[in-house]
N, C-alpha and C. Protein backbone atom coordinates (compact mmCIF):
# COMPACT_ATOMS: atom_id res chain seq x y z
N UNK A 1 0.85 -1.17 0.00
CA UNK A 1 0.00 0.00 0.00
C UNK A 1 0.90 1.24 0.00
N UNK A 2 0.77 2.05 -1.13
CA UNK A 2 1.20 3.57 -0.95
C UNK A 2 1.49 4.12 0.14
N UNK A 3 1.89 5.19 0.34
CA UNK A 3 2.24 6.23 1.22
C UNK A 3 0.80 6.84 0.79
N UNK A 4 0.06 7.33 2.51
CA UNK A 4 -1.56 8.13 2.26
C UNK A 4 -2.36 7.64 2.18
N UNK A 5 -2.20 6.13 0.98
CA UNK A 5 -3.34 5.41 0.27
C UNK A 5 -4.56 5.12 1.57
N UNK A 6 -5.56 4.82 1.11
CA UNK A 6 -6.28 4.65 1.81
C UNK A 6 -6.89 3.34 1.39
N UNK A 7 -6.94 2.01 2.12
CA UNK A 7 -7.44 0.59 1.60
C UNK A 7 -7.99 0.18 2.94
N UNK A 8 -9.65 -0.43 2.99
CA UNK A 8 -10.22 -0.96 3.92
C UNK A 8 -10.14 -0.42 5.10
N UNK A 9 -10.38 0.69 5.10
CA UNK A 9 -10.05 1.44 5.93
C UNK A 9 -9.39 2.24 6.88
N UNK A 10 -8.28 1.35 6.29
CA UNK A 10 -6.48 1.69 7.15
C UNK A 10 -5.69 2.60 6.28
N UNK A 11 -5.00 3.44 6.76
CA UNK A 11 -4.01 4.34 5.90
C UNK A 11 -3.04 3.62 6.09
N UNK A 12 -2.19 3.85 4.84
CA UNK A 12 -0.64 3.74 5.37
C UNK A 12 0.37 5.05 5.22
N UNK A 13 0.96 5.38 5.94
CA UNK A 13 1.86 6.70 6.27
C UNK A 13 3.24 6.23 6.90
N UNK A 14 4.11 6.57 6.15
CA UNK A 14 5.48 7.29 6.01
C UNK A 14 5.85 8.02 8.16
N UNK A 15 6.09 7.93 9.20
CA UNK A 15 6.24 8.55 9.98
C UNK A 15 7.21 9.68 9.77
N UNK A 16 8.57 9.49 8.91
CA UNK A 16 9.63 10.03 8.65
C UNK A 16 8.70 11.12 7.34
N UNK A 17 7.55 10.99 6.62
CA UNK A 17 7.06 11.81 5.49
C UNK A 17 5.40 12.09 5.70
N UNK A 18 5.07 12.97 6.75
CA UNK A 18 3.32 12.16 6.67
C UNK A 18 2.69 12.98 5.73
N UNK A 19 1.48 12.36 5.75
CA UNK A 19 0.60 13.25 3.86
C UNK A 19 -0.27 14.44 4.57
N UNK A 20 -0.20 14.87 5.99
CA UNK A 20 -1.17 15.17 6.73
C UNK A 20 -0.86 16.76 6.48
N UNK A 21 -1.76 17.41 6.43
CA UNK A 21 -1.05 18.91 6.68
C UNK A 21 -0.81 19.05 7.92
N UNK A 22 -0.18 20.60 8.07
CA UNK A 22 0.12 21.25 9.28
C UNK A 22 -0.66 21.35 10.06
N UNK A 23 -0.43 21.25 11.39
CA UNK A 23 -1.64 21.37 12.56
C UNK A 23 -2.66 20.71 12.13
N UNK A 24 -2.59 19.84 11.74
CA UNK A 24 -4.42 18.51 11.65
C UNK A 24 -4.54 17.82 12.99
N UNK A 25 -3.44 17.72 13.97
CA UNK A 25 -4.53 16.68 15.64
C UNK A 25 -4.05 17.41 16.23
N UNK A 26 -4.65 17.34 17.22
CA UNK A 26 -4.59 17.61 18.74
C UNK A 26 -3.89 16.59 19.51
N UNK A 27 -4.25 15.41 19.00
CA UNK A 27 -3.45 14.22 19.55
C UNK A 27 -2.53 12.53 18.45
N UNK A 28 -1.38 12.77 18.26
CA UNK A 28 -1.20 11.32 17.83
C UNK A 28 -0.64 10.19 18.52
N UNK A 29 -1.28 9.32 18.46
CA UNK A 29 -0.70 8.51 19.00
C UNK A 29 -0.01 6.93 18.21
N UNK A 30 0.93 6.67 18.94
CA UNK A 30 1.85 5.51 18.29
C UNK A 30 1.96 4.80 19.53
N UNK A 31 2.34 3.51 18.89
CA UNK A 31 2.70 2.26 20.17
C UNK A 31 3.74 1.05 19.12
N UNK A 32 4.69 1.04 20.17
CA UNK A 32 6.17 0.70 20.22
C UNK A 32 6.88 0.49 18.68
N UNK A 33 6.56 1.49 18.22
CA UNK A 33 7.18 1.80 16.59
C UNK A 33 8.14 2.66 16.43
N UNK A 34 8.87 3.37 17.37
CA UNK A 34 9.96 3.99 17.44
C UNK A 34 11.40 3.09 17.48
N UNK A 35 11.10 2.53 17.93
CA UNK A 35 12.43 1.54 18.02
C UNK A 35 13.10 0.94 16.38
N UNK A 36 12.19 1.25 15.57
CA UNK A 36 11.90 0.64 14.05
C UNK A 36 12.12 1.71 13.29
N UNK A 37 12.17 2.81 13.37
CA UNK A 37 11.73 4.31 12.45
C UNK A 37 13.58 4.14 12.28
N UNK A 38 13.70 4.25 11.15
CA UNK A 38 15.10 4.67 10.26
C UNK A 38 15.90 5.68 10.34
N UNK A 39 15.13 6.77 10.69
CA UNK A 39 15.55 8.52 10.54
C UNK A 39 14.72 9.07 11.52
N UNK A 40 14.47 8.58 13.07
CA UNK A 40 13.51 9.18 13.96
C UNK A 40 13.45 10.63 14.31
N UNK A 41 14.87 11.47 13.87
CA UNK A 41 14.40 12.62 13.88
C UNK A 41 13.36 13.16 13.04
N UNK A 42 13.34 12.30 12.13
CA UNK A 42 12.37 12.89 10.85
C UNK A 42 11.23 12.84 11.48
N UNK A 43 10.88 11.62 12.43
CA UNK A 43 9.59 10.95 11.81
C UNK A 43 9.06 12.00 13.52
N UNK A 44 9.84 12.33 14.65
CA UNK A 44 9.17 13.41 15.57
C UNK A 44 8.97 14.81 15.14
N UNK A 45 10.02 15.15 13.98
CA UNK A 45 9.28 16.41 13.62
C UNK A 45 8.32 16.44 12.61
N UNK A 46 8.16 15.56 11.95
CA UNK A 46 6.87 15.47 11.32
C UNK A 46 5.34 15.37 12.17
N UNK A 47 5.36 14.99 13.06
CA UNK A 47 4.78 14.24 14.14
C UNK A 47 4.37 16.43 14.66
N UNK A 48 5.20 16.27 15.24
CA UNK A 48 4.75 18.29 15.26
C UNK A 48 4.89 18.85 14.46
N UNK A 49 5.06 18.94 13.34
CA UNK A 49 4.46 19.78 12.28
C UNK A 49 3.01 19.55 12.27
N UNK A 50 2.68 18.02 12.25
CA UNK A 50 1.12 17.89 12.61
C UNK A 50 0.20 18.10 13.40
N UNK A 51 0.78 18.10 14.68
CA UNK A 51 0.27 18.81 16.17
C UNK A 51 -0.51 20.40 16.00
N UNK A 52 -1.48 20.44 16.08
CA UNK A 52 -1.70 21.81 17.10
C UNK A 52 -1.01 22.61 17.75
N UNK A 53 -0.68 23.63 18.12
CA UNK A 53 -0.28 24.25 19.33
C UNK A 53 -0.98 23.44 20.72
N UNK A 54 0.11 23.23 21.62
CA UNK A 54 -0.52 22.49 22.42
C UNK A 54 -1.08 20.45 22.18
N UNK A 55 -0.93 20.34 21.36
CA UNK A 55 -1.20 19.25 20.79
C UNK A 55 -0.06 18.07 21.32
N UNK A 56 -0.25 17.09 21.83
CA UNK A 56 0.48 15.54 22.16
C UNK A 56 0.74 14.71 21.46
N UNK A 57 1.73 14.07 21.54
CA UNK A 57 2.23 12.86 21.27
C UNK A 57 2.21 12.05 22.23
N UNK A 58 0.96 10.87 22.15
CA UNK A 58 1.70 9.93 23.41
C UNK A 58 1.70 8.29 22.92
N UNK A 59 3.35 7.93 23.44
CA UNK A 59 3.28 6.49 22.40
C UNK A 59 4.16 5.75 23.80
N UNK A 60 3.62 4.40 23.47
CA UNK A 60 4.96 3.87 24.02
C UNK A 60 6.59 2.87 22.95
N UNK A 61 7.36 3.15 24.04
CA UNK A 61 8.67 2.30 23.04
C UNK A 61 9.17 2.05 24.07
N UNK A 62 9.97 0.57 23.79
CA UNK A 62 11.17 0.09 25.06
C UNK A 62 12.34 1.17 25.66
N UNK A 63 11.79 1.50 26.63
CA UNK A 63 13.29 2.24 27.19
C UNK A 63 13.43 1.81 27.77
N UNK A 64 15.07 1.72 27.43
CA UNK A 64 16.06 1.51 28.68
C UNK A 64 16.53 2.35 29.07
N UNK A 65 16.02 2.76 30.92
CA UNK A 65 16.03 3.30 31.53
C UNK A 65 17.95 3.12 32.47
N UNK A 66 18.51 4.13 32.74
CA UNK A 66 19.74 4.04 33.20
C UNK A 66 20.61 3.70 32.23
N UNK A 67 20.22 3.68 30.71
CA UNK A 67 21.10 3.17 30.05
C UNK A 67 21.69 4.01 29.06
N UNK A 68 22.71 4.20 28.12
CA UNK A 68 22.51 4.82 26.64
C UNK A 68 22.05 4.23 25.57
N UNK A 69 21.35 5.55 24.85
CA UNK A 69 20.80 5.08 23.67
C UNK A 69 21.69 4.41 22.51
N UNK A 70 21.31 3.08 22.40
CA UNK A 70 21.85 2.55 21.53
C UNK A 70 21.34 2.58 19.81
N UNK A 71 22.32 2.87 19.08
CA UNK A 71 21.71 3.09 17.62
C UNK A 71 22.25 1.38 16.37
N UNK A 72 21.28 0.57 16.37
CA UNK A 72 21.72 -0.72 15.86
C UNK A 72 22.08 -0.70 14.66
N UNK A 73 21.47 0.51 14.04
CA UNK A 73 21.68 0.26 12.06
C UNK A 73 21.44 1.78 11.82
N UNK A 74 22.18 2.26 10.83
CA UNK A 74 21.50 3.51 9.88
C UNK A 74 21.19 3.83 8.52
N UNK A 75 20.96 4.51 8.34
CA UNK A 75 20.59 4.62 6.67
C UNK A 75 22.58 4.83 6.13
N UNK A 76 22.02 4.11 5.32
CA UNK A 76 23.86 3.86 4.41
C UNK A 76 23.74 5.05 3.45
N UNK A 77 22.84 6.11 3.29
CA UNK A 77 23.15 7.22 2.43
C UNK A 77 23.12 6.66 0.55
N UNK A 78 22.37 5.64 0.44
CA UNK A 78 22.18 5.19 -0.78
C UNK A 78 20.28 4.75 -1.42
N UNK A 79 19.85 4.68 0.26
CA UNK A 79 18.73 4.53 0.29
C UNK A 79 18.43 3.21 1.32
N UNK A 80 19.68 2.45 1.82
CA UNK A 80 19.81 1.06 2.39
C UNK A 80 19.94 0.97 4.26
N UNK A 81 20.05 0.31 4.42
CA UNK A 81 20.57 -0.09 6.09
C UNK A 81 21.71 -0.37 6.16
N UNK A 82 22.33 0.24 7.48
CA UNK A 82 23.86 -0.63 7.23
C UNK A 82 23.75 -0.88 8.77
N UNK A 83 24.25 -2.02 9.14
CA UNK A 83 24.21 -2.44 10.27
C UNK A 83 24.71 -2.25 11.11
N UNK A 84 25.03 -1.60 12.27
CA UNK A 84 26.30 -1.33 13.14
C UNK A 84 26.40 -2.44 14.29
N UNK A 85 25.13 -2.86 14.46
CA UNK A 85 25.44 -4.46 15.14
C UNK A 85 24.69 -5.49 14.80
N UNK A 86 24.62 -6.81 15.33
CA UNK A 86 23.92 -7.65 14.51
C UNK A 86 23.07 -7.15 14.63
N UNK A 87 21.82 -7.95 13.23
CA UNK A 87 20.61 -6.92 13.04
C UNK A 87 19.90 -8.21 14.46
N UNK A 88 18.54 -7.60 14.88
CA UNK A 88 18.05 -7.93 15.42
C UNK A 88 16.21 -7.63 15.36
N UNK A 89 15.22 -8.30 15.36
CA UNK A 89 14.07 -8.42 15.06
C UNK A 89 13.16 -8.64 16.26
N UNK A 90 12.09 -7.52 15.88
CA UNK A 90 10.58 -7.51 16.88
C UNK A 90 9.93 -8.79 16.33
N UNK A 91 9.14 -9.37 16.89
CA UNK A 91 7.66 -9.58 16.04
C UNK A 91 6.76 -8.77 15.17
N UNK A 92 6.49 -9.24 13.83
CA UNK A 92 5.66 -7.87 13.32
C UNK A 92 4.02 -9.02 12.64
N UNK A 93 3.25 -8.89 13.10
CA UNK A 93 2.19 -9.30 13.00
C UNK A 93 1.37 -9.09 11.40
N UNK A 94 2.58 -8.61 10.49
CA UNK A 94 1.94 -8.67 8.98
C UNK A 94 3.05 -8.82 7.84
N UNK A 95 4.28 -9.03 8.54
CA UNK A 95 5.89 -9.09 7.99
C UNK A 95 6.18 -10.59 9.26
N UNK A 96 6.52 -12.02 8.61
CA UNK A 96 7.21 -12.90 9.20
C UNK A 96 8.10 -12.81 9.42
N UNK A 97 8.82 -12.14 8.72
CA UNK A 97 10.76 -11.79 8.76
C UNK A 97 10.96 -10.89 10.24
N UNK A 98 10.09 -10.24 10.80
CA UNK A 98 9.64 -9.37 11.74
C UNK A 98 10.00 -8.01 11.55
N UNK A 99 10.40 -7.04 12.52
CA UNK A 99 10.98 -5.51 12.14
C UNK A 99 11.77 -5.62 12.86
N UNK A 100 13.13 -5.20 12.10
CA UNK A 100 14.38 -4.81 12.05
C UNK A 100 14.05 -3.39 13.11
N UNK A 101 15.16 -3.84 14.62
CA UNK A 101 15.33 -3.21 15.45
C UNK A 101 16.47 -1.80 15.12
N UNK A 102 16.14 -0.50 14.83
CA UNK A 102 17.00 0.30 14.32
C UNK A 102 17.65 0.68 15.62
N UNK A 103 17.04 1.62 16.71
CA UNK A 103 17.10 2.19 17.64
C UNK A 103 16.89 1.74 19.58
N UNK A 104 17.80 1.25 20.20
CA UNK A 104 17.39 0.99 21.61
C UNK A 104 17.57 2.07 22.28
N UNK A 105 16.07 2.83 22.31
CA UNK A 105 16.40 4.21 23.28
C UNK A 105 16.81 3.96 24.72
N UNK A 106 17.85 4.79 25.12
CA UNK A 106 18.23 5.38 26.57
C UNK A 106 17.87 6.64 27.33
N UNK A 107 18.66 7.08 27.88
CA UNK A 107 18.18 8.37 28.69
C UNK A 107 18.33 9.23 27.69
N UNK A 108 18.63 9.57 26.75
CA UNK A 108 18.66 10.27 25.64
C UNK A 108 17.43 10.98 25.06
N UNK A 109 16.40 9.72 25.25
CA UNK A 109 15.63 9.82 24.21
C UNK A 109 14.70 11.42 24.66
N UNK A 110 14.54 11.54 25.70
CA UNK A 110 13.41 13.21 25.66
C UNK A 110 14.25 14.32 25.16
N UNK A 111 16.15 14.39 25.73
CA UNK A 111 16.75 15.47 24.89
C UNK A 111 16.30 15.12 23.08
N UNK A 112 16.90 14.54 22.92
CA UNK A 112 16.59 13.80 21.18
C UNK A 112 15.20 14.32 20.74
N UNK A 113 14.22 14.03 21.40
CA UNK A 113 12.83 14.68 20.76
C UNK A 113 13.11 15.83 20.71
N UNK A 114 13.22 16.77 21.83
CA UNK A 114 13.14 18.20 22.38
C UNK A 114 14.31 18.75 20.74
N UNK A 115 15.08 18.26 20.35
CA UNK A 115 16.40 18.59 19.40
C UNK A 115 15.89 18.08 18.51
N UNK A 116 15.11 17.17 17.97
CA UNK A 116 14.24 17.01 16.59
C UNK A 116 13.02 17.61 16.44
N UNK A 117 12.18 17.92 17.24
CA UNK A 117 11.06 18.57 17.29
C UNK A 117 10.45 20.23 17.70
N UNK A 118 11.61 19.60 19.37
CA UNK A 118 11.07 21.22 19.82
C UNK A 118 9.99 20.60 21.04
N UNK A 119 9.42 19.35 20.77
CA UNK A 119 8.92 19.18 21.74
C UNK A 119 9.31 18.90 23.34
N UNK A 120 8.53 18.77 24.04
CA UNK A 120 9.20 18.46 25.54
C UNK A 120 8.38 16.74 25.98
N UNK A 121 9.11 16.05 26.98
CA UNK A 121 8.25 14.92 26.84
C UNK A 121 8.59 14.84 28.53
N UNK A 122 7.55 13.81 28.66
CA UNK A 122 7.62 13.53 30.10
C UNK A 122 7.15 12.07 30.13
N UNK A 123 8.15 11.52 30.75
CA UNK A 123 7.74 9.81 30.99
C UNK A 123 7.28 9.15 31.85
N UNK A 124 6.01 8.46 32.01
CA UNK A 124 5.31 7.99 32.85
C UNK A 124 5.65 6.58 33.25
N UNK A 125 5.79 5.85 34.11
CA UNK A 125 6.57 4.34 34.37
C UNK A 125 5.40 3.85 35.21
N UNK A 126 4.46 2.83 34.67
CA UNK A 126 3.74 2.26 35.21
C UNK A 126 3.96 0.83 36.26
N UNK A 127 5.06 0.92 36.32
CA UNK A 127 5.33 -0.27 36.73
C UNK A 127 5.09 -0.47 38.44
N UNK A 128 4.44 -1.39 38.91
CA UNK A 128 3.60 -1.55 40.11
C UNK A 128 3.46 -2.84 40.37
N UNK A 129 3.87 -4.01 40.73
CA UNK A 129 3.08 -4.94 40.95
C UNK A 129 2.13 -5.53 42.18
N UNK A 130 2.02 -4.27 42.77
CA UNK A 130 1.09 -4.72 43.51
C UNK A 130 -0.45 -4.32 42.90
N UNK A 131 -0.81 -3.92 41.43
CA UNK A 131 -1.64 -3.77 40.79
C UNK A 131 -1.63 -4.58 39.69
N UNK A 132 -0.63 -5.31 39.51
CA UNK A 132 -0.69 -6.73 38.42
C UNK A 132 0.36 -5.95 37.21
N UNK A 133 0.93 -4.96 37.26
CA UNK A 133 1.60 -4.10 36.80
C UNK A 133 2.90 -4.30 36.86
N UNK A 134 3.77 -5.37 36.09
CA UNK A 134 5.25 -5.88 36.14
C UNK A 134 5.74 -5.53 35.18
N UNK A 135 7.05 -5.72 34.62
CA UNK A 135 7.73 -6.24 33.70
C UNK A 135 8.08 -5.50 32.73
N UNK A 136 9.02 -5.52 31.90
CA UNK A 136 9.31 -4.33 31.36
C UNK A 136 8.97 -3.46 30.15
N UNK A 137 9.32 -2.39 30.30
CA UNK A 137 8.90 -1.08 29.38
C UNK A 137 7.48 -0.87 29.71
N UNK A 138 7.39 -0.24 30.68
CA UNK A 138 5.75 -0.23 31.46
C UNK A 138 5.79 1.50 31.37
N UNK A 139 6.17 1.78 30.44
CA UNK A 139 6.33 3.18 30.44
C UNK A 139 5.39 4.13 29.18
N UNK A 140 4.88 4.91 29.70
CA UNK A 140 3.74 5.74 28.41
C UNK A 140 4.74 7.44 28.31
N UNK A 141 5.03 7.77 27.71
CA UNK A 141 6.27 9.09 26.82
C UNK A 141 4.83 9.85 26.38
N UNK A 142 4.77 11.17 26.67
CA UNK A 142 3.77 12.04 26.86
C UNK A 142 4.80 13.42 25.41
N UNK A 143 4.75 13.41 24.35
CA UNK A 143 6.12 14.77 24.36
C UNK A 143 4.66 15.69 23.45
N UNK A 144 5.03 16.98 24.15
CA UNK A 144 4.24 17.96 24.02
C UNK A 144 4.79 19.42 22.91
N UNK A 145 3.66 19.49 21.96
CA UNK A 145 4.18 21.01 21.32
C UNK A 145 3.38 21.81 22.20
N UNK A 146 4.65 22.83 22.19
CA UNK A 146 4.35 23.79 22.84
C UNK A 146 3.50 25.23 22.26
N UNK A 147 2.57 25.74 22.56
CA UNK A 147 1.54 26.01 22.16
C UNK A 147 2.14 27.94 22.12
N UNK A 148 1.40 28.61 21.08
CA UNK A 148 1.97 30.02 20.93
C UNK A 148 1.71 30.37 22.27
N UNK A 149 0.71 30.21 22.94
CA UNK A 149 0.48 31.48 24.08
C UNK A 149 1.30 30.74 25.33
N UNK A 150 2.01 29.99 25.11
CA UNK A 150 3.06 29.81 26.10
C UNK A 150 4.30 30.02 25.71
N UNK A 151 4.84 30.46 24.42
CA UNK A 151 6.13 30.78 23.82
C UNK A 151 5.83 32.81 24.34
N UNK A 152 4.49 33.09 24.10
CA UNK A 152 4.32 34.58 24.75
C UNK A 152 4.57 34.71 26.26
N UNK A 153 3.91 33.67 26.98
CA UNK A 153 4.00 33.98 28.41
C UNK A 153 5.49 33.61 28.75
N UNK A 154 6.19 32.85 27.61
CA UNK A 154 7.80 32.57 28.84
C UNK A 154 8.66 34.16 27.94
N UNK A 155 8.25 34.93 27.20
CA UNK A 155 8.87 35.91 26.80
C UNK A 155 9.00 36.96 27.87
């Protein structure tokens, strides 16, 4: 399916290119597809270009927490992947081969948005088990554009 296309009701979109204009949500949301994105600076400032003023991003992705961000593969500048360690694979529920792990975020990752976007993020860690709440990446990433009448009030 195309980039945009629209089939059975599902779009498919580009994160790193979206077809969306400027300011179309208030809210997008993603779940654990960052770890996979090729060029993730691209694909968070696209992500606020689409936002509202004031408008959210809230997704989750594996962080490793206390750790550095590890970068597994990058674009080889030809159009390809080049591997910087062995490649390594998610489950992908419509690809058997699964998805090629690009990115293991660390403490990095809210500067990294804030420096691709502009946005600010704040990370929520659900992890509890005395609510049945274990195990890892129990974490929901909140990153926020910041809205004109708060770029006036911090002036």
């Amino acid at each position: 399916m195309a980039r945009g296309q629209l089939e059975d009701g599902q779009q498919s979109e580009d994160l790193e290119e979206l077809t969306f204009e400027d300011e179309s949500f208030d809210l997008v949301i993603t779940q654990d597809v960052f770890e996979h994105v090729l060029r993730p600076e691209k694909a968070f400032a696209e992500i606020a270009r689409t936002l509202r003023p004031g408008g959210a991003h809230v997704y989750t992705v594996p962080y490793y927490r206390g750790k550095k961000t590890v970068v597994r593969a990058e674009p080889d500048g030809n159009g390809g992947i080049r591997h910087v360690m062995k490649p390594e694979y998610h489950g992908n529920p419509i690809d058997a081969a699964g998805a090629l792990v690009i990115t293991e975020w660390g403490d990095e990752l809210c500067d990294f948005v804030f420096r691709s976007s502009g946005m600010t993020t704040t990370i929520f860690n659900f992890f509890n088990p005395r609510f049945g709440l274990a195990g890892e990446f129990m974490d929901v990433l909140i990153s926020r554009k910041v809205s004109a009448l708060h770029l006036v009030a911090k002036s």
